[in-house]
N, C-alpha and C. Protein backbone atom coordinates (compact mmCIF):
# COMPACT_ATOMS: atom_id res chain seq x y z
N UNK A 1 111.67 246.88 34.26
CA UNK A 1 110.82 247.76 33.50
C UNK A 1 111.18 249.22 33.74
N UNK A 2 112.05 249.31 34.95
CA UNK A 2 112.62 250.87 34.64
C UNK A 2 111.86 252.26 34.63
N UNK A 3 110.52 251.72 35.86
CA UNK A 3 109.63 252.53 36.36
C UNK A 3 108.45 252.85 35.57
N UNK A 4 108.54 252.26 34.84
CA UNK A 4 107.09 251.41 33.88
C UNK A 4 106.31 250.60 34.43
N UNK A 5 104.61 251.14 34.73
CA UNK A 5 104.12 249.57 34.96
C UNK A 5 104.29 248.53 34.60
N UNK A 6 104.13 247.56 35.17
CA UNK A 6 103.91 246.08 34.74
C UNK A 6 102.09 246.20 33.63
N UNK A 7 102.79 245.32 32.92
CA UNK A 7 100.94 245.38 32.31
C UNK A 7 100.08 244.60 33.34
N UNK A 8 98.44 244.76 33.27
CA UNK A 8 97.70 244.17 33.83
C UNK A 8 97.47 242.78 34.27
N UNK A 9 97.49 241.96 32.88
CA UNK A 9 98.21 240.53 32.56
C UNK A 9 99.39 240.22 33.01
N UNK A 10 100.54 241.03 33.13
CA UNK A 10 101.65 240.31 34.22
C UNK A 10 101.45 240.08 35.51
N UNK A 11 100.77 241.56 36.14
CA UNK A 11 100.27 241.36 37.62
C UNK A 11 99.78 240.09 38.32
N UNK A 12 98.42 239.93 37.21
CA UNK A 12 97.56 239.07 37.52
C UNK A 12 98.19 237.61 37.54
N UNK A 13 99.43 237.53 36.37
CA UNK A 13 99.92 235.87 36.23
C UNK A 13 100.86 235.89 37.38
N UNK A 14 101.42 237.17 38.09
CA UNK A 14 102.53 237.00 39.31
C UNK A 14 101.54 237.08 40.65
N UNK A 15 100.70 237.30 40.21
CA UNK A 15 99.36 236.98 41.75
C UNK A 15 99.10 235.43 42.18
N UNK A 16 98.70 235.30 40.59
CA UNK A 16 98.65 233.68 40.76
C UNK A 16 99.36 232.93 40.91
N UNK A 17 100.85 233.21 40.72
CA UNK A 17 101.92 232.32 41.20
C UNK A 17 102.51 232.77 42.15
N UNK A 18 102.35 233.66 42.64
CA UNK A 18 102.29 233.91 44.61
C UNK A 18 101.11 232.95 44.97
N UNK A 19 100.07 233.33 44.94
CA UNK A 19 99.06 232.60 45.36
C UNK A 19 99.43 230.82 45.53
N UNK A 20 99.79 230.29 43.71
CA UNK A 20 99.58 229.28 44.24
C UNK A 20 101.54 228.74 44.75
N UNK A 21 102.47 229.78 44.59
CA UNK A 21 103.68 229.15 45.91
C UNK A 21 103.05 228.97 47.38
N UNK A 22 102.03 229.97 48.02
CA UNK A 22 101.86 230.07 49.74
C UNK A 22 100.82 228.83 49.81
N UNK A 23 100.05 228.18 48.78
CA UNK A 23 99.48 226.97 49.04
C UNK A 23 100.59 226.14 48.74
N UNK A 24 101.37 225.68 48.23
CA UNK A 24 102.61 225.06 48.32
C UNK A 24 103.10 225.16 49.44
N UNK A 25 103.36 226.16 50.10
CA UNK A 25 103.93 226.24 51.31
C UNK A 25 103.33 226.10 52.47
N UNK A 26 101.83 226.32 52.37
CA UNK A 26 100.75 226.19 53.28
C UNK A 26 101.09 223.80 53.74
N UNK A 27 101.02 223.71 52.50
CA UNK A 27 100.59 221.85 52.35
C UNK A 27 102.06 221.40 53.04
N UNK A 28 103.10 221.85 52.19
CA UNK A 28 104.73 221.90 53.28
C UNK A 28 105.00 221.99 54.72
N UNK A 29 103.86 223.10 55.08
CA UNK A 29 104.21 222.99 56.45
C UNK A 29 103.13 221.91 57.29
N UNK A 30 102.01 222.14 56.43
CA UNK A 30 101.16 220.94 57.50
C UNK A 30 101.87 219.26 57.22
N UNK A 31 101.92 219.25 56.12
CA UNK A 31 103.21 217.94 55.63
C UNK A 31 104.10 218.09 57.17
N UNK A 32 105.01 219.26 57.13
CA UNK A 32 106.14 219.32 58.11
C UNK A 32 105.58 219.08 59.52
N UNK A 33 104.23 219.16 59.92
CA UNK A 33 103.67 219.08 61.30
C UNK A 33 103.34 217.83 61.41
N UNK A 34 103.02 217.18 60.54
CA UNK A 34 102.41 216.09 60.80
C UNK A 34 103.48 215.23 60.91
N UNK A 35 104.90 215.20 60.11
CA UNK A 35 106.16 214.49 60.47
C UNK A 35 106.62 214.81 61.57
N UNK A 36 106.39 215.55 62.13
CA UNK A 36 107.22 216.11 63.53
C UNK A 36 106.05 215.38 64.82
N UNK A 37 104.96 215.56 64.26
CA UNK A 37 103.83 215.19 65.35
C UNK A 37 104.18 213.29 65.51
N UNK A 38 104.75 212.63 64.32
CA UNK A 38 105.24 211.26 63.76
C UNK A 38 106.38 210.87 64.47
N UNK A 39 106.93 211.82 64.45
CA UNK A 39 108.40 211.85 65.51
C UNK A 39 108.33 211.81 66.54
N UNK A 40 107.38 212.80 67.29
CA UNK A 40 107.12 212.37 69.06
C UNK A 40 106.58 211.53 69.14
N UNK A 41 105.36 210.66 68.37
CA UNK A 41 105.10 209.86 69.05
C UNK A 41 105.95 208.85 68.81
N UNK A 42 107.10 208.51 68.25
CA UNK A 42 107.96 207.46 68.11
C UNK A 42 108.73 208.01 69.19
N UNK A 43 109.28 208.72 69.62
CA UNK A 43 110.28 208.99 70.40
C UNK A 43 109.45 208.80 72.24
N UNK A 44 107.87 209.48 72.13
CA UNK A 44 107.38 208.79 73.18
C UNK A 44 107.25 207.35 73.41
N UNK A 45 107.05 206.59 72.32
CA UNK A 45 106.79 205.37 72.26
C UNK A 45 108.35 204.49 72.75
N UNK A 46 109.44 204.92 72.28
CA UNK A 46 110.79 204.49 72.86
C UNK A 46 110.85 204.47 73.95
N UNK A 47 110.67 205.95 74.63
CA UNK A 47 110.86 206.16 75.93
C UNK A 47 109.91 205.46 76.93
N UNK A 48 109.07 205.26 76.52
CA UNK A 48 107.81 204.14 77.20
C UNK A 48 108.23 203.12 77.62
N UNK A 49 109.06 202.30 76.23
CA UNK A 49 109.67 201.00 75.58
C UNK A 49 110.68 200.90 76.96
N UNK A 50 111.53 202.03 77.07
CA UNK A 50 112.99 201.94 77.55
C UNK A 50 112.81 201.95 79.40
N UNK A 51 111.66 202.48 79.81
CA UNK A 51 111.30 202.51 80.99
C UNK A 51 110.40 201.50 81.64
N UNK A 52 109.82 201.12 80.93
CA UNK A 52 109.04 199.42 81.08
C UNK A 52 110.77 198.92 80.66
N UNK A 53 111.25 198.83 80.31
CA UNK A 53 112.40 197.82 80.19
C UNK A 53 113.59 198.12 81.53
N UNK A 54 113.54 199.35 82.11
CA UNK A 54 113.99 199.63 83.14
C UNK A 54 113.93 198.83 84.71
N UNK A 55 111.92 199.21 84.44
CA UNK A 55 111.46 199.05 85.66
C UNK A 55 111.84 197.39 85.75
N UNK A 56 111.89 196.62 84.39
CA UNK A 56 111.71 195.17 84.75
C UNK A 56 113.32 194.58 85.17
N UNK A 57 114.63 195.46 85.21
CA UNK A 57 115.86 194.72 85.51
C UNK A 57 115.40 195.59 86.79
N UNK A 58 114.81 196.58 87.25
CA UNK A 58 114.70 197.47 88.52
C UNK A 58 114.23 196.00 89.31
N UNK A 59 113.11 194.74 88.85
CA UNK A 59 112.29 194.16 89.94
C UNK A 59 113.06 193.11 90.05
N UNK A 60 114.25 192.79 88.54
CA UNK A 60 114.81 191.70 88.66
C UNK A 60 116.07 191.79 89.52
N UNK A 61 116.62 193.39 89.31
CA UNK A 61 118.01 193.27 90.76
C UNK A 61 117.34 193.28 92.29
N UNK A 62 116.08 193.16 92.60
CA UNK A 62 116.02 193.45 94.18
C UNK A 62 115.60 191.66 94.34
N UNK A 63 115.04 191.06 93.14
CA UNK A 63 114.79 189.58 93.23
C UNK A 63 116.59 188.82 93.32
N UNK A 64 117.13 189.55 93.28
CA UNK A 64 118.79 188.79 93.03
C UNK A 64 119.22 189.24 94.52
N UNK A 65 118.76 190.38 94.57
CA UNK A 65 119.65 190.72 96.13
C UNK A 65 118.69 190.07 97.70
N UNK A 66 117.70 189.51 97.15
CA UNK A 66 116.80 188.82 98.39
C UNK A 66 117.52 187.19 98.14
N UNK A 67 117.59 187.03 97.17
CA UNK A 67 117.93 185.51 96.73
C UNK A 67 119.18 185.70 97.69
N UNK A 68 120.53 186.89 96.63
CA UNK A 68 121.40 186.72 98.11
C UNK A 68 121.58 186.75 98.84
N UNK A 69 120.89 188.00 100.01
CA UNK A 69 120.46 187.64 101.23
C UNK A 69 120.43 186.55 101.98
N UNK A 70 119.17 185.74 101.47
CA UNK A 70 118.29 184.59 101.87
C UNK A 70 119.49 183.56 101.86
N UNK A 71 120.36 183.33 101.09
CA UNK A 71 121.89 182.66 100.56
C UNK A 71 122.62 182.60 101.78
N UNK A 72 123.44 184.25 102.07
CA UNK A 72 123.97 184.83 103.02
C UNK A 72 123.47 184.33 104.36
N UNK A 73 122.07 184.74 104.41
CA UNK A 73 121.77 184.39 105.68
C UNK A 73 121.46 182.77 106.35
N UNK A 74 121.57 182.25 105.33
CA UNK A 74 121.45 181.04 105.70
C UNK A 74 122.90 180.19 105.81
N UNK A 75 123.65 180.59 105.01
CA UNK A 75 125.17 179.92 105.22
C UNK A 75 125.51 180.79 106.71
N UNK A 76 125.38 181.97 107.31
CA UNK A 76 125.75 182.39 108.24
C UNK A 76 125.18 181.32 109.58
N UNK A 77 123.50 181.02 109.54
CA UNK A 77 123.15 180.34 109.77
C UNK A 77 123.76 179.00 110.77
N UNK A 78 123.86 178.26 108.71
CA UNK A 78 124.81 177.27 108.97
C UNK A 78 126.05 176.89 109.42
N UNK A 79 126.59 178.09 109.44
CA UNK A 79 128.03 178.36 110.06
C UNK A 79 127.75 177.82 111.61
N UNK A 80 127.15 178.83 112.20
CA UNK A 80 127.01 179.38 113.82
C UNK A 80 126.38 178.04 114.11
N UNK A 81 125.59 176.70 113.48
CA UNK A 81 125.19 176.08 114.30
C UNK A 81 126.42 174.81 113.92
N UNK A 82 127.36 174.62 113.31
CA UNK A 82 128.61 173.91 112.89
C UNK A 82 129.61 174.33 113.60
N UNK A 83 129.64 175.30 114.52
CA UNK A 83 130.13 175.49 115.30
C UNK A 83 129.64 175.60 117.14
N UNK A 84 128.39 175.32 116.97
CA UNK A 84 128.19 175.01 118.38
C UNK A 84 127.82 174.21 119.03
């Protein structure tokens, strides 16, 4: 416009379509929070998953190393009295 107002009626129709882009953008970002809020709890929920799955080969290698032990110590055992 070349330092001409805008008429009154343009203002008002570029108000309202500011207005209604930042509610567009307002609903976008709570949209965007609520996917992200969707995401941790899946990613907490893995990590939950993956540490209960940890702890249970954690109870099953000390159940393998008593078994061998108990193995060990008993063929040693059996040794020492096959020999005396």
């Amino acid at each position: 416009m070349d330092g001409q107002m805008a008429p009154k009626g343009k203002k008002n129709d570029d108000k309202a379509e500011c207005e209604q882009r930042w509610l567009l953008l307002e609903e976008r970002q709570t949209r965007l929070i609520a996917d992200v809020s969707d995401i941790k709890r899946a990613v907490n929920f893995l990590i939950k998953g993956f540490e209960n799955h940890l702890e249970h080969h954690r109870k099953l290698a000390w159940a393998l190393l008593f078994t061998a032990l108990s193995a060990l110590s008993t063929l040693i055992v059996s040794l020492i009295l096959k020999f005396v």
